[in-house]
Protein backbone atom coordinates (compact mmCIF):
# COMPACT_ATOMS: atom_id res chain seq x y z
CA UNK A 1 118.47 107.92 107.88
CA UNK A 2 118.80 106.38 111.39
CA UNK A 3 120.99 103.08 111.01
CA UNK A 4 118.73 101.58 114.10
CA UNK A 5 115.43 102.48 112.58
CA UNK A 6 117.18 100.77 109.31
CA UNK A 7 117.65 97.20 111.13
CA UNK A 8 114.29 97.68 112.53
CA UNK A 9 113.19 97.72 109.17
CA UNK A 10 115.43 94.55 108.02
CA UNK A 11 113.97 92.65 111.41
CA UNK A 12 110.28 93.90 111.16
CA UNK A 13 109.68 93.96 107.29
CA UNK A 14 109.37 91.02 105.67
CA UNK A 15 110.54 92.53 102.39
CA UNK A 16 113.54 93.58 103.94
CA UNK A 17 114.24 90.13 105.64
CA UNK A 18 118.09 89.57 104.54
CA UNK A 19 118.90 92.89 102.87
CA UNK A 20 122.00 94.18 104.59
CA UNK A 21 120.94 97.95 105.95
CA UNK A 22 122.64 99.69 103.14
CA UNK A 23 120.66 97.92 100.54
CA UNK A 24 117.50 98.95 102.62
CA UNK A 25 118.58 102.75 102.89
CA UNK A 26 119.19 102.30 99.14
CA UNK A 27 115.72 101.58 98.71
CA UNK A 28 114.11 103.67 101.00
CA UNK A 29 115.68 106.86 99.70
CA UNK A 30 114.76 105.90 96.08
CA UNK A 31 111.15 104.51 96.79
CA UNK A 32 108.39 106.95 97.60
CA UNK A 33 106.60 107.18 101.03
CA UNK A 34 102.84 108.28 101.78
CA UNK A 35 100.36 109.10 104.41
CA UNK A 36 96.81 107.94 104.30
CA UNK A 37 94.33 109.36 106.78
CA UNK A 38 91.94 106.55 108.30
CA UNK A 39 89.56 105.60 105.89
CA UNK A 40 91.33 106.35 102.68
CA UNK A 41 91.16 103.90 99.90
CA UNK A 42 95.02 103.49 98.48
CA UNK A 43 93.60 101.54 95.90
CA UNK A 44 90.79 99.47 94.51
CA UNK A 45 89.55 96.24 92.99
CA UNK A 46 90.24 95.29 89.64
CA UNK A 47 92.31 98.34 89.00
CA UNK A 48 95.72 97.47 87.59
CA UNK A 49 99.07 99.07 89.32
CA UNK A 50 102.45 98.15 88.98
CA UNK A 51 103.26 99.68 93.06
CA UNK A 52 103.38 97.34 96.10
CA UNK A 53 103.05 98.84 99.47
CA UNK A 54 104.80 98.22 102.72
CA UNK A 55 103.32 99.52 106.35
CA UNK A 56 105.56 101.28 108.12
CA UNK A 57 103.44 102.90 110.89
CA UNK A 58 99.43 102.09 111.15
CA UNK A 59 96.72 99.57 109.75
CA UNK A 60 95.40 98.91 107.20
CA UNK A 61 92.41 96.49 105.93
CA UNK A 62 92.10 94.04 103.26
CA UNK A 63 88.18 94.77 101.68
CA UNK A 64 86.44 92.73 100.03
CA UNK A 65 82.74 93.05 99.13
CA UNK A 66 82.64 95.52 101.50
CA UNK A 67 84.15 93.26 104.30
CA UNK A 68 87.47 93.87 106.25
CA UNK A 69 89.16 90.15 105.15
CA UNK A 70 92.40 90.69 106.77
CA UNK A 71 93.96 94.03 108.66
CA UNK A 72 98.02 94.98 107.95
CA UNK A 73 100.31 96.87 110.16
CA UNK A 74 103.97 97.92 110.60
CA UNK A 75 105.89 95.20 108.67
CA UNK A 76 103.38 93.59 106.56
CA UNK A 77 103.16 94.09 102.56
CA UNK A 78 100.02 94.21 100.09
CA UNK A 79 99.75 95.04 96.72
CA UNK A 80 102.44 92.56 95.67
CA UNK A 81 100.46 90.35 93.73
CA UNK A 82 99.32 92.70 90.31
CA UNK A 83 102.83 93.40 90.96
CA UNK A 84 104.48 90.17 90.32
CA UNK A 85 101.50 89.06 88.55
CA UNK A 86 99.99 92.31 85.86
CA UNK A 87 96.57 91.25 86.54
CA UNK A 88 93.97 93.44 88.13
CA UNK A 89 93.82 94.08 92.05
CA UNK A 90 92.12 91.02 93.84
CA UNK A 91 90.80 93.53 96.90
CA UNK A 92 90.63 97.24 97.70
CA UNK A 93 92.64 98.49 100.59
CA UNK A 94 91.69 101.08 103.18
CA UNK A 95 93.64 102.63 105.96
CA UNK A 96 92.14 101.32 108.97
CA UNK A 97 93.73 104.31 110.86
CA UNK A 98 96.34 107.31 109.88
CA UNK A 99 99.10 105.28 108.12
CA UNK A 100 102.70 105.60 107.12
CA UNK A 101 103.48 103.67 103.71
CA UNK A 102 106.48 102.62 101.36
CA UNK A 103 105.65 102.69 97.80
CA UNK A 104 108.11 100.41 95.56
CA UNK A 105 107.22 100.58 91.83
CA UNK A 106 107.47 97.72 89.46
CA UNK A 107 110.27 100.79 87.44
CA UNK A 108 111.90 101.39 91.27
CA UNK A 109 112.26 97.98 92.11
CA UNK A 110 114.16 97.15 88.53
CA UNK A 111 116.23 100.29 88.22
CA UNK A 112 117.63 100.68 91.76
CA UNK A 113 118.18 96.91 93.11
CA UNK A 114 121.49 95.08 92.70
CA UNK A 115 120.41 91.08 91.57
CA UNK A 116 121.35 89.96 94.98
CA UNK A 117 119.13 92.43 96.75
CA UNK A 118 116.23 91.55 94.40
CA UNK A 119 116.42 87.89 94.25
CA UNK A 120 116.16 88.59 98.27
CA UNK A 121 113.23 90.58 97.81
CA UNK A 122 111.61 88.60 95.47
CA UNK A 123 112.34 85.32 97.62
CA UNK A 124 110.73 87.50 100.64
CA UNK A 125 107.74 87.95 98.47
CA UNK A 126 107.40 84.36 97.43
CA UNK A 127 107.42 83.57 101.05
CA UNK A 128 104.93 85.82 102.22
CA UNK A 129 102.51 84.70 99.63
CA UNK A 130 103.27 80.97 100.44
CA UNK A 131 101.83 81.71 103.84
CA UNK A 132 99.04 83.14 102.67
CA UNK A 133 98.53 80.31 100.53
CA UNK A 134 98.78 78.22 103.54
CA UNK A 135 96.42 80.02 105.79
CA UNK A 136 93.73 80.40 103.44
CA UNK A 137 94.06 76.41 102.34
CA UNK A 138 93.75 75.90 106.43
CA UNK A 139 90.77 78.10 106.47
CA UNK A 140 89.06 76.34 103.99
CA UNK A 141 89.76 72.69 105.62
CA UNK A 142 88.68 74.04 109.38
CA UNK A 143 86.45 76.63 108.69
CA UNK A 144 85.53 79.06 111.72
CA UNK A 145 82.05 78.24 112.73
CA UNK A 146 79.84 81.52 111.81
């Protein structure tokens, strides 16, 4: 795998953020990647999974109720929460246009990762759902007028 496309990765991903490169091509040659053609579902509401995804070429969209609540593209991560968490799916997911993704199972993530490289990952995760946190808490107090 191409070392530069590798510290894109590390720069661009937040998962990534603080994994040296060969912990990333560790990962990436033991996860699983995927294409989705615009306007396939990857998954949907309430469904369990134990598989967060990371975009590495496209967009995707956050649906709920049939509503486009947030739109992903190269770097960001969904799917992370019935990860971490077991429960169902709080949204479906769509590809908003032909997308490139990496799949990291719940069974990938614990077999393959030395602890440093997961506490970094986890840590990364725990960020990225902090600022969601804090978004949607700032939507809430200065809501966009409709």
């Amino acid at each position: 795998m191409d070392m530069n496309k590798i510290r894109e990765y590390v720069e661009r991903v937040a998962l990534f953020n603080g994994l040296d490169p060969e912990d990333v091509v560790k990962i990436l040659s033991k996860g699983m990647t995927m294409r989705c053609s615009k306007g396939e579902t990857i998954f949907y509401k309430d469904t369990v999974g134990s598989q967060m995804y990371v975009v590495l070429g496209g967009k995707v969209g956050v649906v709920e109720e049939g509503k486009c609540i947030a739109a992903l593209v190269t770097g960001d991560m969904f799917g992370e929460m019935a990860l971490v968490t077991k429960e169902p799916r709080s949204a479906s997911v769509v590809a908003l246009e032909d997308s490139q993704l990496f799949v990291l199972s719940e069974t990938t993530f614990e077999r393959l990762m030395t602890k440093r490289a997961a506490i970094r990952i986890l840590l990364n995760i725990i960020r990225v759902l902090s600022h969601r946190l804090k978004n949607a808490n700032l939507k809430m107090i200065h809501p966009k007028p409709e």
